[in-house]
Protein backbone atom coordinates (compact mmCIF):
# COMPACT_ATOMS: atom_id res chain seq x y z
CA UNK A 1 50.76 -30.15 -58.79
CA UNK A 2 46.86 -30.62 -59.18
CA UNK A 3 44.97 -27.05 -58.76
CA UNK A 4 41.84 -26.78 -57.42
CA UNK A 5 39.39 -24.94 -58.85
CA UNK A 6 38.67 -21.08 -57.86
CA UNK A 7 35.36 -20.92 -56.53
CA UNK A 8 33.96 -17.25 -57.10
CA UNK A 9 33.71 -15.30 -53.89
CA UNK A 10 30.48 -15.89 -51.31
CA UNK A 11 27.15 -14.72 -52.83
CA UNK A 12 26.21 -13.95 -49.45
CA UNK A 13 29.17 -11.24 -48.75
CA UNK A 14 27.66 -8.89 -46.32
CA UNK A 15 30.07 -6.53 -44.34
CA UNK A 16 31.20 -6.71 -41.49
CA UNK A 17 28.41 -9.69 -40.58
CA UNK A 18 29.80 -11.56 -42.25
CA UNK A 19 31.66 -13.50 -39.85
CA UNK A 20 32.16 -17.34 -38.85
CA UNK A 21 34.78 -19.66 -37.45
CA UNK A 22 36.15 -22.74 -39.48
CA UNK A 23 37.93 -25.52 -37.37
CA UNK A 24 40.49 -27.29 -39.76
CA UNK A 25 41.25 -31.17 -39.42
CA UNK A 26 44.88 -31.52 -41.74
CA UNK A 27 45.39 -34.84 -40.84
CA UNK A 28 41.65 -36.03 -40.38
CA UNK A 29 40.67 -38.08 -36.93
CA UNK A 30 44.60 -39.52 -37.48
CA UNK A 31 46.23 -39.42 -33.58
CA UNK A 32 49.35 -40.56 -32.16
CA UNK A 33 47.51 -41.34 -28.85
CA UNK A 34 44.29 -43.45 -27.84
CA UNK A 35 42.62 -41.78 -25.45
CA UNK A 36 40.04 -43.94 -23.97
CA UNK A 37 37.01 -40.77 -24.45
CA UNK A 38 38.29 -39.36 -28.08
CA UNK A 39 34.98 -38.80 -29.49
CA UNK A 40 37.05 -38.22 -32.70
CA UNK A 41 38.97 -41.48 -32.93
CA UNK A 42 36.02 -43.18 -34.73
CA UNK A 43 35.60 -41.16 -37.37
CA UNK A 44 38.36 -42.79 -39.16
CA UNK A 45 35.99 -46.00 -39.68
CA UNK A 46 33.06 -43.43 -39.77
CA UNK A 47 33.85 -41.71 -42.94
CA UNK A 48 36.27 -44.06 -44.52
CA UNK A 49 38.83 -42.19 -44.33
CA UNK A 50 42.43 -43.60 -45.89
CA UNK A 51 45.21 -45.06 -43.68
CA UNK A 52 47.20 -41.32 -43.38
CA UNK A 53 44.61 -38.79 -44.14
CA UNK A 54 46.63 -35.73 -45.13
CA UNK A 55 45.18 -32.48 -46.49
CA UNK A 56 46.96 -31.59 -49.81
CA UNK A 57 48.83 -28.62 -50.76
CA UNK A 58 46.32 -27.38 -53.09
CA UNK A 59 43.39 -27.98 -50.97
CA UNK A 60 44.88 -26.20 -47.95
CA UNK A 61 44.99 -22.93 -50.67
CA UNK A 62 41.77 -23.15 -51.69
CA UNK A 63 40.58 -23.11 -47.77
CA UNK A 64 42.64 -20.21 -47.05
CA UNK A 65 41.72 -18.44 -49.80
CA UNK A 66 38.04 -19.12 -49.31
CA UNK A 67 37.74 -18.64 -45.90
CA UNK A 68 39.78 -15.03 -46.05
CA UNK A 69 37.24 -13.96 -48.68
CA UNK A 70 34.64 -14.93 -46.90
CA UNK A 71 35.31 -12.84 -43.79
CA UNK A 72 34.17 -9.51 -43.18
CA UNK A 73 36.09 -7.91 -40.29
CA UNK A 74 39.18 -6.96 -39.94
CA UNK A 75 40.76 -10.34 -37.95
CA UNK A 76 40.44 -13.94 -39.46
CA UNK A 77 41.25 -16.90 -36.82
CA UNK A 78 42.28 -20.21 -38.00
CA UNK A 79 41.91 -23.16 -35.67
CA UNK A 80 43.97 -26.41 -36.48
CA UNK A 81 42.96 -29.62 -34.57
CA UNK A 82 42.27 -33.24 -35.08
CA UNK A 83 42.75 -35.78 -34.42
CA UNK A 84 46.80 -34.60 -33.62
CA UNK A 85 47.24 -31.94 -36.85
CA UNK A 86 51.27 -32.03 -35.86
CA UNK A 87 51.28 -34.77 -37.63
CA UNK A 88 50.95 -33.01 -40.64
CA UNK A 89 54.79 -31.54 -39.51
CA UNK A 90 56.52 -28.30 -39.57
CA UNK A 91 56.68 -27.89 -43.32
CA UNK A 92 52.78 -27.67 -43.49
CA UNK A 93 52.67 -25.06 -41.23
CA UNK A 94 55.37 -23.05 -42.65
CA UNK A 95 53.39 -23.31 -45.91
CA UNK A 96 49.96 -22.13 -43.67
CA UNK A 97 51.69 -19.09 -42.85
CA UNK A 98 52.88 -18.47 -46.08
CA UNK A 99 49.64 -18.97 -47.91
CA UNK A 100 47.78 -16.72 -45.18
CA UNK A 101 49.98 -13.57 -46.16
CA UNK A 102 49.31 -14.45 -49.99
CA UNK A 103 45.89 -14.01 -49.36
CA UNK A 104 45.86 -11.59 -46.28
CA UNK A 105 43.67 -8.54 -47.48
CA UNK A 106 44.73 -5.22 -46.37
CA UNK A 107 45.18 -4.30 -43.07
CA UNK A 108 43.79 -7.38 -42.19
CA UNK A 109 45.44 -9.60 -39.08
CA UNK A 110 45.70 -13.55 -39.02
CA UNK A 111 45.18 -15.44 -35.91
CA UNK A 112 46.27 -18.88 -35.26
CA UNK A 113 45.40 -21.48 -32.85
CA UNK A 114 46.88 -25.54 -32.49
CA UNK A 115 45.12 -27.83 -30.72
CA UNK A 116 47.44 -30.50 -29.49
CA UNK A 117 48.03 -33.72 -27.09
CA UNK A 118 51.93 -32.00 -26.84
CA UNK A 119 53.57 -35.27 -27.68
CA UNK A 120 55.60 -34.42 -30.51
CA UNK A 121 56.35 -30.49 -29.49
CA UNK A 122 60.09 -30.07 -29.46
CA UNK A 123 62.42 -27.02 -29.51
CA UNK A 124 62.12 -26.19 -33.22
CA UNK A 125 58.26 -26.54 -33.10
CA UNK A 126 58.17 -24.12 -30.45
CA UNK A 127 60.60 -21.64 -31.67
CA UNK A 128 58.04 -21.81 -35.22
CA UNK A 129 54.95 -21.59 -32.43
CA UNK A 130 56.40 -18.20 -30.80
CA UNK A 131 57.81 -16.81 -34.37
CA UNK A 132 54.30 -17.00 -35.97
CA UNK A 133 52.04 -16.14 -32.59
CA UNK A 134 50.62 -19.34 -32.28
CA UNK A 135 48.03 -19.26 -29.34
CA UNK A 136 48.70 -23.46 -28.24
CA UNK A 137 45.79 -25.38 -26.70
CA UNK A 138 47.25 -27.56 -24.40
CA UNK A 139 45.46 -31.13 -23.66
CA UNK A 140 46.22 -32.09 -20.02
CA UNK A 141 43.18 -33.36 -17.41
CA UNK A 142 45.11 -32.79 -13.81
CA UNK A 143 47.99 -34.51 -12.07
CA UNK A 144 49.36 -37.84 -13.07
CA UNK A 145 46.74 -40.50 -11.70
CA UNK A 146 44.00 -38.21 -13.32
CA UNK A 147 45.62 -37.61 -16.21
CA UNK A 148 46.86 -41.05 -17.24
CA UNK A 149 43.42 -42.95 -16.49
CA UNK A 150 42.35 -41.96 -20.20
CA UNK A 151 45.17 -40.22 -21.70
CA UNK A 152 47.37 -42.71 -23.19
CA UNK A 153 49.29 -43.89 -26.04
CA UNK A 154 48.59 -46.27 -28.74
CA UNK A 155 50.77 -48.80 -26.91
CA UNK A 156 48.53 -47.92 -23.63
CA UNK A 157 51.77 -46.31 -22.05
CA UNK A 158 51.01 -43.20 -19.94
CA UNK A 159 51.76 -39.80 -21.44
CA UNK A 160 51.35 -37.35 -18.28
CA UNK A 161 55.16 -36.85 -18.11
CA UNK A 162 55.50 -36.18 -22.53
CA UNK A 163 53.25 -33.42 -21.63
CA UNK A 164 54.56 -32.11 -19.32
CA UNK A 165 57.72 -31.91 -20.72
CA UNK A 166 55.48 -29.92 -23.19
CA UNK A 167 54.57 -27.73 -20.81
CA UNK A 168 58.12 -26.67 -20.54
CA UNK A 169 59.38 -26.11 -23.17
CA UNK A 170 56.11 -23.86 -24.06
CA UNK A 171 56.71 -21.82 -20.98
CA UNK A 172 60.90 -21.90 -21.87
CA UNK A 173 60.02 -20.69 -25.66
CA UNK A 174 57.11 -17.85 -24.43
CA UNK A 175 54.43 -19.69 -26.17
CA UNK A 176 50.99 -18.30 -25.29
CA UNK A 177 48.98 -21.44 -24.11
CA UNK A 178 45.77 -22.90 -22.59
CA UNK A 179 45.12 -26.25 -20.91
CA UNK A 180 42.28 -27.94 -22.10
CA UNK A 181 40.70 -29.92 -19.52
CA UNK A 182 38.05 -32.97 -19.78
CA UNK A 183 36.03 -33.30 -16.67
CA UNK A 184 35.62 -36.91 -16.96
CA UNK A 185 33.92 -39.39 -14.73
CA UNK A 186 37.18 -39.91 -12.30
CA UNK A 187 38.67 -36.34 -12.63
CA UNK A 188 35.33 -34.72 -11.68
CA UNK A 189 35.36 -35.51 -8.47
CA UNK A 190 38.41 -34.09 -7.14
CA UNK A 191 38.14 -30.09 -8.13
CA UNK A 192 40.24 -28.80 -6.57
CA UNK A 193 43.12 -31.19 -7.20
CA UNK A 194 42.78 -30.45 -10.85
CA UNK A 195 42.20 -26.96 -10.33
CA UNK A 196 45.14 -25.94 -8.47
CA UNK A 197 47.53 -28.29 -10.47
CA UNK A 198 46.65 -26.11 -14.05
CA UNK A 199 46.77 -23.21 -11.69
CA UNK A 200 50.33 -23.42 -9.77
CA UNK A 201 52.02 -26.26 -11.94
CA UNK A 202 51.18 -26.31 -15.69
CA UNK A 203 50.75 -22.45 -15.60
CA UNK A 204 48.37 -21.52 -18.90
CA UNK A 205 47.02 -18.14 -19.88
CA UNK A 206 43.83 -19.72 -19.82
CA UNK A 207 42.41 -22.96 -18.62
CA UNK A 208 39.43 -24.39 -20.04
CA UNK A 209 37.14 -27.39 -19.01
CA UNK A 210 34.75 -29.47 -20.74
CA UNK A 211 32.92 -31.96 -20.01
CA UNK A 212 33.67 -35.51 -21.38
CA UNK A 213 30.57 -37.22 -22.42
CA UNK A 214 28.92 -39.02 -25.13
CA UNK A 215 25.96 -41.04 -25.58
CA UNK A 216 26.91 -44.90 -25.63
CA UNK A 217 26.22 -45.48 -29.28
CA UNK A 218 28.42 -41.96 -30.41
CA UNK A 219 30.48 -44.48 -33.19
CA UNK A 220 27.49 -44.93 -35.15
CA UNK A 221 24.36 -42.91 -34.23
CA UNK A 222 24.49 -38.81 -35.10
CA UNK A 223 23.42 -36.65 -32.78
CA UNK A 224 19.82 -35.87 -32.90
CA UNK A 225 18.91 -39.14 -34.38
CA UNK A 226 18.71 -41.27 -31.19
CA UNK A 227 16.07 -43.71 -30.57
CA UNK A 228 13.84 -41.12 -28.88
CA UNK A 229 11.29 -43.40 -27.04
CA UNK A 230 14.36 -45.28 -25.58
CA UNK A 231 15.94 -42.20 -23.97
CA UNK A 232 15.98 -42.57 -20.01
CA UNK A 233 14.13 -39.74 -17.86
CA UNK A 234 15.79 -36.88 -15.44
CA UNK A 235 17.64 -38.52 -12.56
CA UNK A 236 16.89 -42.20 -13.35
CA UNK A 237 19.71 -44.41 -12.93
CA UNK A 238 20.25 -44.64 -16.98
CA UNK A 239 20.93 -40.94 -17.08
CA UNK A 240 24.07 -40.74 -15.79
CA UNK A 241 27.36 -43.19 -15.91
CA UNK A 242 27.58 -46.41 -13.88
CA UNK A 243 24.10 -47.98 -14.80
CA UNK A 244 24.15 -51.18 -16.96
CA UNK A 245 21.67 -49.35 -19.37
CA UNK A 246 23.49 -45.90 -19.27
CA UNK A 247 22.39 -43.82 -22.16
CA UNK A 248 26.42 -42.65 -21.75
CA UNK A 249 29.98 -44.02 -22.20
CA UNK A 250 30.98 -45.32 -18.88
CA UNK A 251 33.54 -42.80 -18.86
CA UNK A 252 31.32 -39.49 -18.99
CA UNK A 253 30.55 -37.25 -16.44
CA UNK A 254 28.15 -37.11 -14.37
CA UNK A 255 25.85 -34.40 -14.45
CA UNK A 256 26.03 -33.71 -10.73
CA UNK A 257 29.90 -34.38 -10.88
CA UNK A 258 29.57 -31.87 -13.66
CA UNK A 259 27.92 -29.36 -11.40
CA UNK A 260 29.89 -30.51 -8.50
CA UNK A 261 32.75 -29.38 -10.24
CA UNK A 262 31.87 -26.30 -11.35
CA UNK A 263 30.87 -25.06 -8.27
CA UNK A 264 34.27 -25.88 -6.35
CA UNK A 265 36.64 -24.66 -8.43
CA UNK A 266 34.21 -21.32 -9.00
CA UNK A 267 34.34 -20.49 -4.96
CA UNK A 268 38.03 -21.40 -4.93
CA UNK A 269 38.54 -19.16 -8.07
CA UNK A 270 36.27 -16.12 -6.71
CA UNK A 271 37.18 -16.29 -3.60
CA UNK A 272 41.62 -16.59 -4.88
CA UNK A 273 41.92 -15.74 -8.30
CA UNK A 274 39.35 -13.98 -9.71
CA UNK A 275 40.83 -11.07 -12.19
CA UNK A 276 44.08 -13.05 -12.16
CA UNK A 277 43.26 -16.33 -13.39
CA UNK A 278 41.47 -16.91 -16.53
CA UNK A 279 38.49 -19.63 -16.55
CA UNK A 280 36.89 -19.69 -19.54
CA UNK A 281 33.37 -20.50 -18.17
CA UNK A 282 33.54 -18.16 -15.59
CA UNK A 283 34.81 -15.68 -18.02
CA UNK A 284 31.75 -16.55 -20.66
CA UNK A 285 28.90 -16.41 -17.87
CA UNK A 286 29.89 -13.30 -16.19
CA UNK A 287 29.85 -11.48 -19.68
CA UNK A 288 26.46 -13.17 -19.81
CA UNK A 289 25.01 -12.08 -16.85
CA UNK A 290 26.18 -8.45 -17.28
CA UNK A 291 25.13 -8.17 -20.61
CA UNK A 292 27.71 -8.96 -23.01
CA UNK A 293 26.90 -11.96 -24.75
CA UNK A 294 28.56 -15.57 -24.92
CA UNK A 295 31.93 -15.65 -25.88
CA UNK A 296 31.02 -19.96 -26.23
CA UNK A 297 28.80 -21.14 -28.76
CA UNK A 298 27.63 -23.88 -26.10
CA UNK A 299 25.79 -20.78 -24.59
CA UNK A 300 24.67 -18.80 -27.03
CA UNK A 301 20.74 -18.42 -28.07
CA UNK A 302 21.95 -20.11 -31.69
CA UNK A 303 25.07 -21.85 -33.00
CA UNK A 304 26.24 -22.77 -36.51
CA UNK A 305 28.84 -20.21 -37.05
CA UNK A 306 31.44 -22.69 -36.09
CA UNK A 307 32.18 -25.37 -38.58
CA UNK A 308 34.45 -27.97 -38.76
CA UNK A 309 36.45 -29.04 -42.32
CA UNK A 310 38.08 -32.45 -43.01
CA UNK A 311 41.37 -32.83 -44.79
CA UNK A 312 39.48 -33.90 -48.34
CA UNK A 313 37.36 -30.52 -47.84
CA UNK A 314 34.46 -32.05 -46.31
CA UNK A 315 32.56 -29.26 -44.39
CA UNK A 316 30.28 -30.35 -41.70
CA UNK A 317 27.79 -28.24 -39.23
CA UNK A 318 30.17 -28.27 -36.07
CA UNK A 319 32.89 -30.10 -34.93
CA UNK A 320 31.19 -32.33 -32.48
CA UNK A 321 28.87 -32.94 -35.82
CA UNK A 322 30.99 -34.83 -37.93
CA UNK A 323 28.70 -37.47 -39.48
CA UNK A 324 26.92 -37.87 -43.00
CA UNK A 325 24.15 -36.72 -41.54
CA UNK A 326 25.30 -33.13 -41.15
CA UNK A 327 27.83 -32.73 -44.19
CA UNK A 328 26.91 -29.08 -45.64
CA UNK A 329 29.14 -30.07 -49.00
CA UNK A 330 32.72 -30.09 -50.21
CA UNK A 331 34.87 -26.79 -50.35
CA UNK A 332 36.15 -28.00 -53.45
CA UNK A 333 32.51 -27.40 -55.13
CA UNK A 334 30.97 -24.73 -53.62
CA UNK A 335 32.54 -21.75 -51.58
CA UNK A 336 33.12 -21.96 -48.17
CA UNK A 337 30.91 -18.98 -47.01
CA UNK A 338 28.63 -20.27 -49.15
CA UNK A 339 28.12 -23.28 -47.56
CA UNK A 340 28.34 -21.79 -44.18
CA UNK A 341 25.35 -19.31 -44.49
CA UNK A 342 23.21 -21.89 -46.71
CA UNK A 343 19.68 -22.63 -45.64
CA UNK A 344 20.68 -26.54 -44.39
CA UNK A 345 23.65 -24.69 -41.90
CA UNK A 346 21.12 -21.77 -40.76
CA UNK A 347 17.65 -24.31 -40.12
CA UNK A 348 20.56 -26.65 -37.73
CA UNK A 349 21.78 -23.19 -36.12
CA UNK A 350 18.18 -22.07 -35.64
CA UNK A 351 17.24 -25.47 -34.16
CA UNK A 352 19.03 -24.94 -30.73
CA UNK A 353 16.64 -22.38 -29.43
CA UNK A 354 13.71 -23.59 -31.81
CA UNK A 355 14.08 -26.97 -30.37
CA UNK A 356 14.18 -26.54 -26.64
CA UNK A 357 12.10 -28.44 -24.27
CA UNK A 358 9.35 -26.54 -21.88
CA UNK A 359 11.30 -27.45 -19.43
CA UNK A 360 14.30 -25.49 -20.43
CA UNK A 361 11.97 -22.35 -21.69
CA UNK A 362 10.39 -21.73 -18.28
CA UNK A 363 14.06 -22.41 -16.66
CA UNK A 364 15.31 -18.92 -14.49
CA UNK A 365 18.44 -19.88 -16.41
CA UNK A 366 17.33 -19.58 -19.91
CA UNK A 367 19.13 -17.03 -21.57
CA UNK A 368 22.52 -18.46 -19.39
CA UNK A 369 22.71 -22.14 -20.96
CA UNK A 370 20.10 -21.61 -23.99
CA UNK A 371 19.91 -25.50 -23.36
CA UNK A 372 23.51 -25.99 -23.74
CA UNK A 373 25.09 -27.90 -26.66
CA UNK A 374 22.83 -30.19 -28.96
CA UNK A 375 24.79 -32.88 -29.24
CA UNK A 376 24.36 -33.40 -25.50
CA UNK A 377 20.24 -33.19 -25.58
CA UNK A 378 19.41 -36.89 -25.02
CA UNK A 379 17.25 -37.00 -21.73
CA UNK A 380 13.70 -36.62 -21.71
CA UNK A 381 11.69 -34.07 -18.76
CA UNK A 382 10.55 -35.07 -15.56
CA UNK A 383 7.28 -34.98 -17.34
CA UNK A 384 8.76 -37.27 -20.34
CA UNK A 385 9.39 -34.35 -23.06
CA UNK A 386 12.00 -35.36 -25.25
CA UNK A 387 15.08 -33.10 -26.11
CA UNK A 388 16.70 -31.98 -22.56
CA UNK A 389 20.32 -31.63 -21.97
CA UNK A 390 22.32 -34.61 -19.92
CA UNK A 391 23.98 -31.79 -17.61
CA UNK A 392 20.62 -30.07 -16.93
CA UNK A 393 21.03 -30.97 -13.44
CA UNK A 394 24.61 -29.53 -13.13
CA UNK A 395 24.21 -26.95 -14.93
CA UNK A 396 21.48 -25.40 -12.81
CA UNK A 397 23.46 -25.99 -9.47
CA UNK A 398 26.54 -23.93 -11.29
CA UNK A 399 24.25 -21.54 -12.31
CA UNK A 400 22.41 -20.82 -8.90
CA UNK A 401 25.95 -20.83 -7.11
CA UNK A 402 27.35 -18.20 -9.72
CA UNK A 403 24.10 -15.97 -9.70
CA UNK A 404 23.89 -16.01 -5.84
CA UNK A 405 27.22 -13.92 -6.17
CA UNK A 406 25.79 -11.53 -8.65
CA UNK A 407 25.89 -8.23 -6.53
CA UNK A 408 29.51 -9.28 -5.32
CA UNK A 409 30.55 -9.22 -8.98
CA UNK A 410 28.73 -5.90 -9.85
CA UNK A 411 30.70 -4.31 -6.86
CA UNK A 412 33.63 -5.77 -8.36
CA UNK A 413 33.06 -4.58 -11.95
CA UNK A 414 31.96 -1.15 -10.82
CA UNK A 415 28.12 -1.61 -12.31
């Protein structure tokens, strides 16, 4: 068995501040589904990556060595995604767990968290799942016609009922899960629908949405390095879905579905569920607005903490930044905390806030949406600045609807 070598530990160690999050890609952009809005798909062709990507044995130990080193407090999460990382199969993750209490400092407690389309979850994956505390993220976008509109196989079969049969045998086994949500261009206009399906049918411990977008040339253009001049204005036609020169993939959201969205499913869930259901927007901006922080990167003031590592050790900025462009180096060379806190990953974490349009520094909701993610900043200003977030528009009508019921929510919270 080849051995990697043993980088020496971080030069940066510093306490307790020393903190960051590391999503792990096993089996590379490799899926057993085509879903019509993967923005992950690509990346096969992208980065050249071979027929079955798989992350080997020695290479997974180096990463889990690394990235407990490199971590300061007293909990280390691990987040394993893809493409569809069950692909990799049980005996990888046996070996995860294994490796993580080889390396496991002291008093020190291991988190871990799948990301998966559910297809190939059966009874002795989810006896492993609950066994080992596996926190499951659940991909599911609302009922059956919602669902299956993008969510299908590689044979373009649909796949609502595999997941639900997913859903199941999750709930059957006690696995801790959350249903991860796309708001797509279809989905986003029936709220409620999708809402109250996740709430009453598929059951999660938390449900999380995101929006589905992507500029029309994601395959081959990084994020950031757009033709600038080219990029369509505010609330023209080519800023949103639907236009024959979108700036987006015809399946994206739009950015007043986004808002539209938002906004119905937060009265439903305020005036029904709040305290007993668990949104994770609603949860993030109410811990904003009362002084807590972001508990998403998409909202914080900088980002950069949350990186994303291939199966051949590749590290890259984020997750959604997986291009040449934005490679920080190879795990196999240089340390992993290295890498993370080196001057190319701190001037892209700085750049969110340093970055921002005038329009989005004199916005009321500043220090709510911090401009949102970059990868999504492709619209120019009303008054033709470069550099604004696609969902402005929806973003501000969630924002206005959820800080008109600010004093209800201090009543409730006691402040």
């Amino acid at each position: 068995m080849n051995q990697e070598p043993e980088l020496k530990l971080p030069k940066l160690t510093n306490g307790d501040f020393y903190r960051f999050h590391t999503m792990v890609k096993p089996s590379g952009a490799q899926c057993n589904l085509d879903c019509a809005y993967c923005f992950y798909l690509h990346k096969e062709d992208l980065l050249n990556q071979p027929q079955v990507p798989r992350m080997s044995d020695s290479l997974l130990e180096s990463h889990i060595r690394q990235y407990i080193e490199a971590q300061g407090g007293d909990e280390v999460v691990f987040t394993w995604q893809g493409g569809e990382p069950t692909l990799m199969g049980l005996d990888f993750f046996r070996r995860v767990v294994e490796l993580q209490e080889k390396y496991r400092k002291p008093g020190q407690r291991i988190e871990n968290d799948l990301q998966t389309n559910g297809i190939l979850l059966n009874d002795e994956w989810c006896a492993f799942l609950a066994e080992h505390n596996f926190l499951v993220g659940l991909s599911i976008d609302g009922p059956a016609e919602l669902h299956d509109l993008y969510r299908y196989s590689k044979g373009n079969k649909p796949t609502f009922e595999r997941v639900m049969a997913a859903v199941a045998l999750l709930h059957r086994y006690q696995v801790v899960f959350s249903a991860l949500c796309v708001v797509n261009r279809s989905n986003a206009r029936r709220p409620i629908d999708v809402y109250r399906f996740l709430r009453d049918k598929v059951r999660p411990r938390v449900i999380q949405f995101i929006p589905g977008l992507e500029p029309g040339d994601f395959r081959s253009v990084a994020p950031g390095h757009w033709d600038w001049d080219k990029l369509p204005t505010m609330g023209s036609p080519a800023a949103g879905p639907g236009s024959p020169d979108s700036v987006v993939a015809d399946w994206s959201v739009a950015p007043e579905d986004w808002g539209y969205f938002l906004t119905r499913v937060w009265d439903e869930w305020f005036k029904r569920d709040y305290g007993q259901v668990f949104v994770d927007q609603f949860e993030n901006v109410i811990s904003q607005m009362f002084g807590h922080g972001p508990q998403k990167c998409v909202s914080g003031r900088i980002c950069g903490k949350a990186v994303a590592v291939e199966f051949n050790g590749d590290l890259y900025s984020c997750d959604h930044f997986v291009y040449p462009e934005y490679k920080l180096g190879n795990i196999r060379q240089v340390h992993e905390g290295d890498l993370v806190f080196s001057e190319q990953q701190k001037k892209f974490a700085y750049a969110k806030s340093d970055t921002l349009p005038q329009y989005c520094r004199s916005c009321p909701y500043l220090e709510l949406c911090w401009g949102e993610c970059p990868k999504n900043r492709f619209i120019k200003t009303p008054d033709g600045e470069t550099g604004l977030n696609y969902l402005c528009s929806g973003l501000k009508k969630f924002y206005a609807r959820v800080t008109a019921d600010r004093g209800e929510l201090a009543r409730r919270l006691g402040q």
